[in-house]
C-alpha atoms as a PDB file:
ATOM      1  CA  UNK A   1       3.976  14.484  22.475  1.00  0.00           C
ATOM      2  CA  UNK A   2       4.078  17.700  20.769  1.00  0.00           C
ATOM      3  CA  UNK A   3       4.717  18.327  16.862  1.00  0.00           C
ATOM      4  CA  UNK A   4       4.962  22.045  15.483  1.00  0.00           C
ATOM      5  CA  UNK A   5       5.733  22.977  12.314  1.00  0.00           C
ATOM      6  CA  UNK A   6       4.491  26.018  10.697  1.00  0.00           C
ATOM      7  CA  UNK A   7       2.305  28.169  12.800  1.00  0.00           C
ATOM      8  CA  UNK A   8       0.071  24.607  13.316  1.00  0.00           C
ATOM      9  CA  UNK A   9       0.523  22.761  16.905  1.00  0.00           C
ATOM     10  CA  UNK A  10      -0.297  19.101  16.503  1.00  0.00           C
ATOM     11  CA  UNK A  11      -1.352  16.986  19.625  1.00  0.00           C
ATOM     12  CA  UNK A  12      -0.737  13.498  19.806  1.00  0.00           C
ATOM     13  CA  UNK A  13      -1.828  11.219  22.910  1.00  0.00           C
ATOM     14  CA  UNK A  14       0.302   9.546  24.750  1.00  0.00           C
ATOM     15  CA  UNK A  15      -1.030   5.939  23.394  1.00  0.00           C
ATOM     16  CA  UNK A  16       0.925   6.582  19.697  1.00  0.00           C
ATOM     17  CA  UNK A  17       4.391   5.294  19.788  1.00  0.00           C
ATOM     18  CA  UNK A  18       7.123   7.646  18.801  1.00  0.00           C
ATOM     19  CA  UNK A  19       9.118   5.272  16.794  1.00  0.00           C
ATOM     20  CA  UNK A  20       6.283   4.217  14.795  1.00  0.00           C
ATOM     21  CA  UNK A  21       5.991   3.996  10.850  1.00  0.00           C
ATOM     22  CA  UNK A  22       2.635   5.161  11.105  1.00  0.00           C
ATOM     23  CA  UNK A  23       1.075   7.033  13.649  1.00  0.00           C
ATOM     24  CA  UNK A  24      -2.932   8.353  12.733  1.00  0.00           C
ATOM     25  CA  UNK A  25      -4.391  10.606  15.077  1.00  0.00           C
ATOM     26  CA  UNK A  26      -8.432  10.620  15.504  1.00  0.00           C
ATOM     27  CA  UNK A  27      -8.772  10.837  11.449  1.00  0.00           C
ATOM     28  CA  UNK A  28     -12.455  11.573   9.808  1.00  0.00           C
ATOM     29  CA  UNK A  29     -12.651  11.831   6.250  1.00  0.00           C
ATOM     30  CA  UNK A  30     -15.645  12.332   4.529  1.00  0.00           C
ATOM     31  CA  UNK A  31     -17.005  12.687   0.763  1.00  0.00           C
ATOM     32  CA  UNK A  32     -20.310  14.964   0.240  1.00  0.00           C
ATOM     33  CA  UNK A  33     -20.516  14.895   3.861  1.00  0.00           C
ATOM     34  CA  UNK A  34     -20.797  11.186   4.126  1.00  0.00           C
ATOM     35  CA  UNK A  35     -17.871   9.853   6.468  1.00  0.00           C
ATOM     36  CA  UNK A  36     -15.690   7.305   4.749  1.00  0.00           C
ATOM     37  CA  UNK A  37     -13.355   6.763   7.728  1.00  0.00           C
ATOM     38  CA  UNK A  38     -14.430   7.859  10.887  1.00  0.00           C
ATOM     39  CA  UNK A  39     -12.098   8.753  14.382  1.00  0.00           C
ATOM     40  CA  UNK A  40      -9.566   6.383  12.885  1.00  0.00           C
ATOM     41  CA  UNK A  41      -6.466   6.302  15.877  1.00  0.00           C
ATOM     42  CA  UNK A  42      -4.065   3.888  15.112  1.00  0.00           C
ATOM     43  CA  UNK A  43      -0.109   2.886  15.068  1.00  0.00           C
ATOM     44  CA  UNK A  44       2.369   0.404  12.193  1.00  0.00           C
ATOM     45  CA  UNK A  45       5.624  -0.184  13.508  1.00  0.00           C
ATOM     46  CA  UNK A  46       8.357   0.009  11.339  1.00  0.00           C
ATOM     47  CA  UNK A  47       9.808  -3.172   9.285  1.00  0.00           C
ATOM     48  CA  UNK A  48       6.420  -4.830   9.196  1.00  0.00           C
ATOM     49  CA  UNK A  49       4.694  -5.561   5.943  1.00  0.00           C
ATOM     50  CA  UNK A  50       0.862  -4.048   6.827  1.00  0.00           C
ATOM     51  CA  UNK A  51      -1.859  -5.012   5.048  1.00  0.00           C
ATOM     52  CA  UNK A  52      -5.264  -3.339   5.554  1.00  0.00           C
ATOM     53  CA  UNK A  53      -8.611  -5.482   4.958  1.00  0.00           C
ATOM     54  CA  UNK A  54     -11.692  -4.460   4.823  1.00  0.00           C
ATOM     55  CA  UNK A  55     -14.871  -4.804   2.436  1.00  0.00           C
ATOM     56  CA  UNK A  56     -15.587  -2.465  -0.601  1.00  0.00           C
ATOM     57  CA  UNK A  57     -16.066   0.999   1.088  1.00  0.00           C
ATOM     58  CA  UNK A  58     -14.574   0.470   4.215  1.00  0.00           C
ATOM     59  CA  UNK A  59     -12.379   3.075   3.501  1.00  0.00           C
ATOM     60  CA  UNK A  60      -8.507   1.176   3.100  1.00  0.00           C
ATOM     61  CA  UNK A  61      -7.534   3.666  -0.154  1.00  0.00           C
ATOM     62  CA  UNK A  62      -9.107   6.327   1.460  1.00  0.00           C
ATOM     63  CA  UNK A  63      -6.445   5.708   4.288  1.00  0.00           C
ATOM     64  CA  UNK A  64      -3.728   5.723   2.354  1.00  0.00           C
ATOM     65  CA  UNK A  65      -4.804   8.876   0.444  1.00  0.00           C
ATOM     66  CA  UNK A  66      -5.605  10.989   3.369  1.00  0.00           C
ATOM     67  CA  UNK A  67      -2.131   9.559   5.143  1.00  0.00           C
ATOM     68  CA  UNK A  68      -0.255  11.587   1.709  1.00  0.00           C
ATOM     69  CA  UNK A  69      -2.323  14.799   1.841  1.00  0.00           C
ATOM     70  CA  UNK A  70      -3.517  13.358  -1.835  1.00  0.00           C
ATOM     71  CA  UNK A  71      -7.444  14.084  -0.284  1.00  0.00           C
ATOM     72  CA  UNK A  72      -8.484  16.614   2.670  1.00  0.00           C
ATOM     73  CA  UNK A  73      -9.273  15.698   6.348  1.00  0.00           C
ATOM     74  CA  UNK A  74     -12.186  16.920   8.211  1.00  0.00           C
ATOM     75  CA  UNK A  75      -9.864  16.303  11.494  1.00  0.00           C
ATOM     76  CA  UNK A  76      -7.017  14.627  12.887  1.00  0.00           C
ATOM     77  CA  UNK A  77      -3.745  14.352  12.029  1.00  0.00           C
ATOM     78  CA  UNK A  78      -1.102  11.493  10.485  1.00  0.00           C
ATOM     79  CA  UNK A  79       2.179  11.387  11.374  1.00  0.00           C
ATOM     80  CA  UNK A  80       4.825   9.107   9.417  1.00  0.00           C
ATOM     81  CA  UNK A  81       8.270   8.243  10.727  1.00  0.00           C
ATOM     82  CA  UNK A  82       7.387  10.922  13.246  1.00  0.00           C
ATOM     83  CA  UNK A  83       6.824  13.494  10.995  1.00  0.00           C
ATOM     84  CA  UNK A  84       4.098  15.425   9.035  1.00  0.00           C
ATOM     85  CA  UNK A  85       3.951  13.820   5.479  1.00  0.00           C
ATOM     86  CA  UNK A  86       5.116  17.000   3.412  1.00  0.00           C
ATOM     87  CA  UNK A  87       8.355  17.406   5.599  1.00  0.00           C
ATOM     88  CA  UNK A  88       9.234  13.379   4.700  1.00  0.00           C
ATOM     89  CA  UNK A  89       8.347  13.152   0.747  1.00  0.00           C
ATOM     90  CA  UNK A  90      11.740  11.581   0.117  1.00  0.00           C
ATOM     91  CA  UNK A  91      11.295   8.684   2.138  1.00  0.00           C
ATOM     92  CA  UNK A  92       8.225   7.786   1.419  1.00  0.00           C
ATOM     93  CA  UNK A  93       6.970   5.816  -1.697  1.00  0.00           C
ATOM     94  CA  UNK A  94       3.463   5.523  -3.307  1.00  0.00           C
ATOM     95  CA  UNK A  95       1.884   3.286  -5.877  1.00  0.00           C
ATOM     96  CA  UNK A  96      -1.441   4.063  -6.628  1.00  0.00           C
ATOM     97  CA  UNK A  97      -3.987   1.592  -8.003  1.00  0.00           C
ATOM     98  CA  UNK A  98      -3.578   0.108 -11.440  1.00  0.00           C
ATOM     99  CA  UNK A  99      -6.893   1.161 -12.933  1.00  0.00           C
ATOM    100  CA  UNK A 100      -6.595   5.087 -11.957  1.00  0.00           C
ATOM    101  CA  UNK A 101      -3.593   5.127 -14.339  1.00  0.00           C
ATOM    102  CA  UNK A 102      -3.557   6.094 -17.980  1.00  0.00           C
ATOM    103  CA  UNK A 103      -1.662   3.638 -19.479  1.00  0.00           C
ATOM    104  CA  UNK A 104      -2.085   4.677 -22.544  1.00  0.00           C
ATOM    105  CA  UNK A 105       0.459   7.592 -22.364  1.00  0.00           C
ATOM    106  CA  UNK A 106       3.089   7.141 -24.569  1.00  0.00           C
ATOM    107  CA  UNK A 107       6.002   6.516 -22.379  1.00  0.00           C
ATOM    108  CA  UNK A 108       8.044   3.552 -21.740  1.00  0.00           C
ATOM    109  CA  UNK A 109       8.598   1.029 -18.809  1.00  0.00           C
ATOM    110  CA  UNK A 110      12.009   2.846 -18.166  1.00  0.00           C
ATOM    111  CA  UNK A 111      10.450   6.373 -18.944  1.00  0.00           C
ATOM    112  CA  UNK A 112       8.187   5.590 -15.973  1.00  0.00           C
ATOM    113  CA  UNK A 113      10.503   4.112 -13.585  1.00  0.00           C
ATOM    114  CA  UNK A 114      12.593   7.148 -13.821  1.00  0.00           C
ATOM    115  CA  UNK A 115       9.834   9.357 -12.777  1.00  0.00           C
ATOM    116  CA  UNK A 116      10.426   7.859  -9.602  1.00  0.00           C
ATOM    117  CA  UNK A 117      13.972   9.699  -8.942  1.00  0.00           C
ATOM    118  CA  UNK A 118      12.423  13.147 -10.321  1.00  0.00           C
ATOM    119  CA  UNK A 119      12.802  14.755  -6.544  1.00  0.00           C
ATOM    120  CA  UNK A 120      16.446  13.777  -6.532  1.00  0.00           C
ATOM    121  CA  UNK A 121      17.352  14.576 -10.077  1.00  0.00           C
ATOM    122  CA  UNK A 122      15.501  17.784  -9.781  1.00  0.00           C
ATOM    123  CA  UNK A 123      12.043  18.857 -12.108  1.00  0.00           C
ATOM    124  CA  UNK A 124      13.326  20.476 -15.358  1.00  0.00           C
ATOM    125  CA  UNK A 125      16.640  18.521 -15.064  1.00  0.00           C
ATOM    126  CA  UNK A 126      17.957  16.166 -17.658  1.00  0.00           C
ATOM    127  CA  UNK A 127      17.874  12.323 -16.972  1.00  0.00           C
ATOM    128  CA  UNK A 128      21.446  10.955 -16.934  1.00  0.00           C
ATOM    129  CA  UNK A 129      22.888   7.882 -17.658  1.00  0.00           C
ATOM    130  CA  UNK A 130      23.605   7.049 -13.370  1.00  0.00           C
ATOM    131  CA  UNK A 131      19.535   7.574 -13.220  1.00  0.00           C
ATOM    132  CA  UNK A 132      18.837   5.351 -16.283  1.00  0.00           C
ATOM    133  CA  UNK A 133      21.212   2.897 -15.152  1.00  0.00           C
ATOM    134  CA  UNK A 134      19.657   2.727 -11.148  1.00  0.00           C
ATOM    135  CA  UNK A 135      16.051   2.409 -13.191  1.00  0.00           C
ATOM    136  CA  UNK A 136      17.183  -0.763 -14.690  1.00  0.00           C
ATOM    137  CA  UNK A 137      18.459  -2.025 -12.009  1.00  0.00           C
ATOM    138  CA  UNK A 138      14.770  -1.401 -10.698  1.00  0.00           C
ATOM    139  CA  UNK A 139      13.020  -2.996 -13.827  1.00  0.00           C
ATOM    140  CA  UNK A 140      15.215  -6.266 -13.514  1.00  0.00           C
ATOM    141  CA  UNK A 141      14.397  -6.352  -9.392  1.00  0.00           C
ATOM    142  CA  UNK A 142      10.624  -6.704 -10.731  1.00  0.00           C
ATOM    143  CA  UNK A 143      11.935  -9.343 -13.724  1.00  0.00           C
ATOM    144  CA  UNK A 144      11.367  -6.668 -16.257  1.00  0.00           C
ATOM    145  CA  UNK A 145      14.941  -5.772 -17.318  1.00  0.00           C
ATOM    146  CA  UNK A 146      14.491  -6.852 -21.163  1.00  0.00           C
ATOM    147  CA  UNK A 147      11.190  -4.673 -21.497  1.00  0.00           C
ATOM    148  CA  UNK A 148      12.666  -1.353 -20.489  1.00  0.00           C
ATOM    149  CA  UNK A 149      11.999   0.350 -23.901  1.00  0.00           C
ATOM    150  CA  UNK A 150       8.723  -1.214 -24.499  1.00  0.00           C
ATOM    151  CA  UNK A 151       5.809   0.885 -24.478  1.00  0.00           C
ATOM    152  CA  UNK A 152       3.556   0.505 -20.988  1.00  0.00           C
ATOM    153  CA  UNK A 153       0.627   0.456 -23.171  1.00  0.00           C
ATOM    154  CA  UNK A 154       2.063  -2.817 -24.984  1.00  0.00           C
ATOM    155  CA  UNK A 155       2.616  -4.468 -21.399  1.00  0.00           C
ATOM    156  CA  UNK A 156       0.091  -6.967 -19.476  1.00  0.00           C
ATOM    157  CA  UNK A 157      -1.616  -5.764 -16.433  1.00  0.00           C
ATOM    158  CA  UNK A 158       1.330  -7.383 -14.167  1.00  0.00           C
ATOM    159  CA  UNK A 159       3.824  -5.831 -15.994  1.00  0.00           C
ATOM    160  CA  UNK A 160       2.495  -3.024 -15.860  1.00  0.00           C
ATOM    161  CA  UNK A 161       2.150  -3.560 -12.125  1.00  0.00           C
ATOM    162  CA  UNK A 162       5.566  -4.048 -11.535  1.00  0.00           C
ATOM    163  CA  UNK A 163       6.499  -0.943 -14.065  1.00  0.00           C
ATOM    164  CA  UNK A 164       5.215   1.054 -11.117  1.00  0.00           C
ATOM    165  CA  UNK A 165       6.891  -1.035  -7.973  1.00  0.00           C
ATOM    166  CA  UNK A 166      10.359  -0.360 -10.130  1.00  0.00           C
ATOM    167  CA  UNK A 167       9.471   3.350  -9.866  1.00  0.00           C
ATOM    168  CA  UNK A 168       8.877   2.880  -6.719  1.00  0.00           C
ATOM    169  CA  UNK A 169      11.910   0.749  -5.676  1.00  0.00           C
ATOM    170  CA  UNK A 170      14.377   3.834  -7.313  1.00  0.00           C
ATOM    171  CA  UNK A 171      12.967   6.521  -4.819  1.00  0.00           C
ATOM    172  CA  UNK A 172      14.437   4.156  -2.007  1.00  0.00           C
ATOM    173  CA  UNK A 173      11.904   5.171   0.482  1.00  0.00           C
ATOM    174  CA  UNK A 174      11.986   3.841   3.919  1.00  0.00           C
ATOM    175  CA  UNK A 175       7.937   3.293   3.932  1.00  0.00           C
ATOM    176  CA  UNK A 176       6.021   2.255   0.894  1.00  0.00           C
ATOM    177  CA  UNK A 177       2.260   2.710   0.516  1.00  0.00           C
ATOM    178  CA  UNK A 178       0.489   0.079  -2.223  1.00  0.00           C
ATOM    179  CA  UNK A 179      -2.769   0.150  -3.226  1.00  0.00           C
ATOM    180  CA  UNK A 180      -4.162  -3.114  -4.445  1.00  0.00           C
ATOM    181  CA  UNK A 181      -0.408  -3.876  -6.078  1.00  0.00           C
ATOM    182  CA  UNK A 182      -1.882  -7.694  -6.058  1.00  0.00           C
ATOM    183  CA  UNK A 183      -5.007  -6.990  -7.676  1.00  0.00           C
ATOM    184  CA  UNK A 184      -5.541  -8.740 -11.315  1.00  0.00           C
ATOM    185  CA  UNK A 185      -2.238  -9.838 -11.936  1.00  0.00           C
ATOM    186  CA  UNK A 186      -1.027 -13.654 -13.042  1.00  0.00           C
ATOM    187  CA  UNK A 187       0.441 -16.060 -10.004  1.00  0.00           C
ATOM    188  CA  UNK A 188       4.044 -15.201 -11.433  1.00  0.00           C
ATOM    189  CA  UNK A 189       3.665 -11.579 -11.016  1.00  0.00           C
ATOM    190  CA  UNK A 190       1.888 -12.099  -7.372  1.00  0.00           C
ATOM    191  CA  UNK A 191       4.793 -14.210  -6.268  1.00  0.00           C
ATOM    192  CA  UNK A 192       7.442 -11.659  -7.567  1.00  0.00           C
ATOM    193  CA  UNK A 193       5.835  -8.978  -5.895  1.00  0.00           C
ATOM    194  CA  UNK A 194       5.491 -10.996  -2.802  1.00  0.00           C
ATOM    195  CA  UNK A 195       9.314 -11.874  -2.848  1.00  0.00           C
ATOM    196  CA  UNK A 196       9.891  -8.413  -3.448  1.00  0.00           C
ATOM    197  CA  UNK A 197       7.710  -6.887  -0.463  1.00  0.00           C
ATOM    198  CA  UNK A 198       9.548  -9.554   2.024  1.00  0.00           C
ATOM    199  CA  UNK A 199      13.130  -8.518   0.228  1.00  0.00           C
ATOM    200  CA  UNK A 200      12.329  -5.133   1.266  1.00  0.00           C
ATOM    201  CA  UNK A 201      10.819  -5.669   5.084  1.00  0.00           C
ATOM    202  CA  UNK A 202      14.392  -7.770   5.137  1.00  0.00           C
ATOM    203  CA  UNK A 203      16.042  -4.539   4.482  1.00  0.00           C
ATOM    204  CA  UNK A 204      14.411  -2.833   7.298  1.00  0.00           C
ATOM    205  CA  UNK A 205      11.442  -0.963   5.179  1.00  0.00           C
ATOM    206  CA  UNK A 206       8.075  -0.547   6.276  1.00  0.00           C
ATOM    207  CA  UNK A 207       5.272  -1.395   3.443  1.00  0.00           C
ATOM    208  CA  UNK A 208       1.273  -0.176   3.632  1.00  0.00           C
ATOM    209  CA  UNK A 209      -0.812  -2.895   1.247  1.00  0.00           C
ATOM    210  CA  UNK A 210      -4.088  -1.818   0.683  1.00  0.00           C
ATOM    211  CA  UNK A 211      -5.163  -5.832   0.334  1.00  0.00           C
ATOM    212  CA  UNK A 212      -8.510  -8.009  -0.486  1.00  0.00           C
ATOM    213  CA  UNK A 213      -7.764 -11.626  -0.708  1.00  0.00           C
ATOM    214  CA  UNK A 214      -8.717 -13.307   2.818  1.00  0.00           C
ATOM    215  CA  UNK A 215      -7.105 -16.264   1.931  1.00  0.00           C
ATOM    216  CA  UNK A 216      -3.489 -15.432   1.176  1.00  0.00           C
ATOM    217  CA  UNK A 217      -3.472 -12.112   4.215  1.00  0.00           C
ATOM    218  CA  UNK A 218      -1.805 -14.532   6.769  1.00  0.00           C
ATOM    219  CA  UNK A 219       0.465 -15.759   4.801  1.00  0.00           C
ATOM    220  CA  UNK A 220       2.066 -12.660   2.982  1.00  0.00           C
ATOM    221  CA  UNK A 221       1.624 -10.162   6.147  1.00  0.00           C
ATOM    222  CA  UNK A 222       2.357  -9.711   9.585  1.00  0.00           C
ATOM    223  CA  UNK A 223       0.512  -6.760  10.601  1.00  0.00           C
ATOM    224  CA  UNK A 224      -3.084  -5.928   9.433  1.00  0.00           C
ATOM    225  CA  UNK A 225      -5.301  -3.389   9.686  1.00  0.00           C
ATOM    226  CA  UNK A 226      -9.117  -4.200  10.045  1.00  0.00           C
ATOM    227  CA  UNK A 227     -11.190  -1.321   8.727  1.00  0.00           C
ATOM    228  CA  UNK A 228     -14.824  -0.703   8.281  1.00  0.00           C
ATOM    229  CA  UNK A 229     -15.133   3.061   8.253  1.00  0.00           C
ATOM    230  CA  UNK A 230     -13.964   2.858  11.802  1.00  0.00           C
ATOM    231  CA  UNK A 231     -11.561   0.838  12.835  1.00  0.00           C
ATOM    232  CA  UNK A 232     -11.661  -2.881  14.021  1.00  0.00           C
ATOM    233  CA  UNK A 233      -9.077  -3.859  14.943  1.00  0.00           C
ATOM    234  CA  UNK A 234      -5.263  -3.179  14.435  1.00  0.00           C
ATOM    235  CA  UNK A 235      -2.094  -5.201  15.400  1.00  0.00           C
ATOM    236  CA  UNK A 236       0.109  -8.290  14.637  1.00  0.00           C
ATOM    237  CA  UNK A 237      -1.694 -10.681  12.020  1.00  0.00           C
ATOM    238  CA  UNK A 238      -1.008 -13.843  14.116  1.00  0.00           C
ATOM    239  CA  UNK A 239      -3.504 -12.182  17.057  1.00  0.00           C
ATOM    240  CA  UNK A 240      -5.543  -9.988  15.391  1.00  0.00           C
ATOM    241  CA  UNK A 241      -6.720 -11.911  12.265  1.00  0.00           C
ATOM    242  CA  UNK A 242      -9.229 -13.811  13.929  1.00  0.00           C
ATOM    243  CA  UNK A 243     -12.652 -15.147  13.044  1.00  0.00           C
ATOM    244  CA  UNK A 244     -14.021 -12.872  15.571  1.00  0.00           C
ATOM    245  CA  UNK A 245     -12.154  -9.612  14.329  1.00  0.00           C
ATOM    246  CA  UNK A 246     -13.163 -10.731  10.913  1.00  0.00           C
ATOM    247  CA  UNK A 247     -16.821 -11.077  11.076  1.00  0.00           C
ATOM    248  CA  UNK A 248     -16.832  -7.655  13.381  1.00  0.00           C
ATOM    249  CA  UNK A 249     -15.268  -6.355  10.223  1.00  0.00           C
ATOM    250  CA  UNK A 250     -17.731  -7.611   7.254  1.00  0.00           C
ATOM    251  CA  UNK A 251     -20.938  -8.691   9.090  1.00  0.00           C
ATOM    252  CA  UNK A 252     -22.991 -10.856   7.600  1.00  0.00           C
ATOM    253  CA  UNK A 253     -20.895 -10.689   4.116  1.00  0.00           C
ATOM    254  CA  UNK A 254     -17.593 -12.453   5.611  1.00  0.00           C
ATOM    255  CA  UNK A 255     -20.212 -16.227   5.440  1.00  0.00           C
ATOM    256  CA  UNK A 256     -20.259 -15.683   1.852  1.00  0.00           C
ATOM    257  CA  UNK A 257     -16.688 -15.241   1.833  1.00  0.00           C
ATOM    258  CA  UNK A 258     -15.888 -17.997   3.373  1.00  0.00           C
ATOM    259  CA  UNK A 259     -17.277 -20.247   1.199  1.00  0.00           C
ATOM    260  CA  UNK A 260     -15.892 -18.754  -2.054  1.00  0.00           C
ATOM    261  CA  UNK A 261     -12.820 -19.278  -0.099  1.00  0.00           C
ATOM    262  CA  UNK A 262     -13.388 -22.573   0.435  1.00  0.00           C
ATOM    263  CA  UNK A 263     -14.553 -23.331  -2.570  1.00  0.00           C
ATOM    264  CA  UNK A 264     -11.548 -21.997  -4.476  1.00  0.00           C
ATOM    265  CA  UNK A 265      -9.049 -23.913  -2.264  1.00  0.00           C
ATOM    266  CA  UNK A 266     -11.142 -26.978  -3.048  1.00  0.00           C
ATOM    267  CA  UNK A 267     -11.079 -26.330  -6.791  1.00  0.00           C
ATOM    268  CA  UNK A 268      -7.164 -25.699  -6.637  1.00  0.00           C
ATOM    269  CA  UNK A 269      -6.666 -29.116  -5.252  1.00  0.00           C
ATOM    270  CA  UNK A 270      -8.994 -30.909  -7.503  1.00  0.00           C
ATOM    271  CA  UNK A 271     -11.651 -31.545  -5.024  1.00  0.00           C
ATOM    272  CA  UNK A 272     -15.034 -31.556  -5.979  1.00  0.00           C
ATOM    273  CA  UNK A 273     -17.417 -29.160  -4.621  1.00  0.00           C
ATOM    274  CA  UNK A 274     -19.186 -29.549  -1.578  1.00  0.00           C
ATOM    275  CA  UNK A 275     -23.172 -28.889  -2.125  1.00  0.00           C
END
């Protein structure tokens, strides 16, 4: 298959899918000429909810970054919903990591979900009150309606979490790339953003989760993405989430996992270590 656009040519094999979300072509990225993913070739069908595992440096937010142009590839080439990224912007939705954020801007929760419609309203324009009222309608999705005029900086971590999946929900994307959206948040904000990650695979959406927590992958996802620099192993979770796959993917670190694992589950049911 054959892209052009511009005076570029992009070649894609014959082994990507044309209807897929996500199609990455032979991708190398590297910082201060260290590789941080390396020949990545790999394909997410639409409607799934993705997550992609790894441990700490495998590269998952470096995927997502180099998938939106948001960092420079030494080669290869990313195609989403069979198009170059800056031809697509409008369907596509991004929220970034909680920690890279200032939150200390002084804006509030509705202030930030409307930033999300800024490429229909138009830079420069005025916000209106249809745009105002389609942000609420975003902030009480993520059970945030009554906090719309509070300041993010006065909000917990998972509020502020779900601040940015309401300004994400407005843009109405057809794929949604999330970086960590489950990391450091309460058990009521994990389940509402679970709820609201299935709602939207129900609606026919395709959603990217950068993810870290082993123990709850199979249950929230149904695709997933094994990445160490290079990739794993890719497909649905039910066959490719295996023991196998997993230790291929953290070495001698996923033995250590296992037993925090364990030994949270046992301390959630009241069970007393085992020594």
């Amino acid at each position: 298959m054959t892209i052009t656009h511009a005076s570029q040519t992009t070649q894609f094999g014959s082994e990507h899918a044309a209807d897929a979300a996500l199609s990455i072509h032979d991708v190398t990225v590297a910082y201060h000429r260290r590789p941080v993913l390396w020949d990545l070739d790999l394909d997410i069908p639409r409607g799934v909810l993705a997550s992609i595992i790894g441990p700490n440096g495998a590269g998952k937010s470096t995927m997502i970054k180099a998938c939106l142009d948001l960092i420079p590839r030494i080669s290869g080439n990313v195609r989403i919903l069979g198009e170059p990224y800056r031809q697509i912007r409008g369907k596509v939705g991004y929220v970034p990591q909680r920690e890279t954020v200032d939150w200390e801007f002084p804006v509030s929760a509705l202030d930030v979900t409307c930033m999300g419609l800024y490429r229909k309203i138009g830079w420069f324009r005025s916000i209106r009150r249809p745009h105002r009222e389609k942000a609420r309608e975003a902030l009480d999705r993520v059970g945030l309606a009554d906090f719309a005029h509070r300041q993010i900086s006065q909000l917990s971590g998972g509020q502020q979490q779900r601040v940015f999946l309401a300004r994400a929900l407005v843009q109405e994307a057809d794929i949604y790339f999330m970086d960590e959206p489950f990391a450091s948040v309460d058990v009521a904000t994990e389940q509402a953003i679970l709820e609201l990650l299935r709602t939207m695979r129900q609606e026919g959406r395709t959603v990217v989760v950068v993810h870290h927590d082993l123990q709850t992958a199979q249950n929230y996802f149904d695709w997933v993405v094994l990445l160490n620099t290079r990739l794993v192993a890719s497909g649905p979770m039910k066959e490719t989430f295996t023991s196998e796959n997993l230790r291929r993917t953290y070495g001698g670190r996923l033995t250590l996992l296992e037993e925090a694992g364990r030994a949270l589950s046992q301390a959630q049911a009241g069970l007393p270590h085992e020594e």
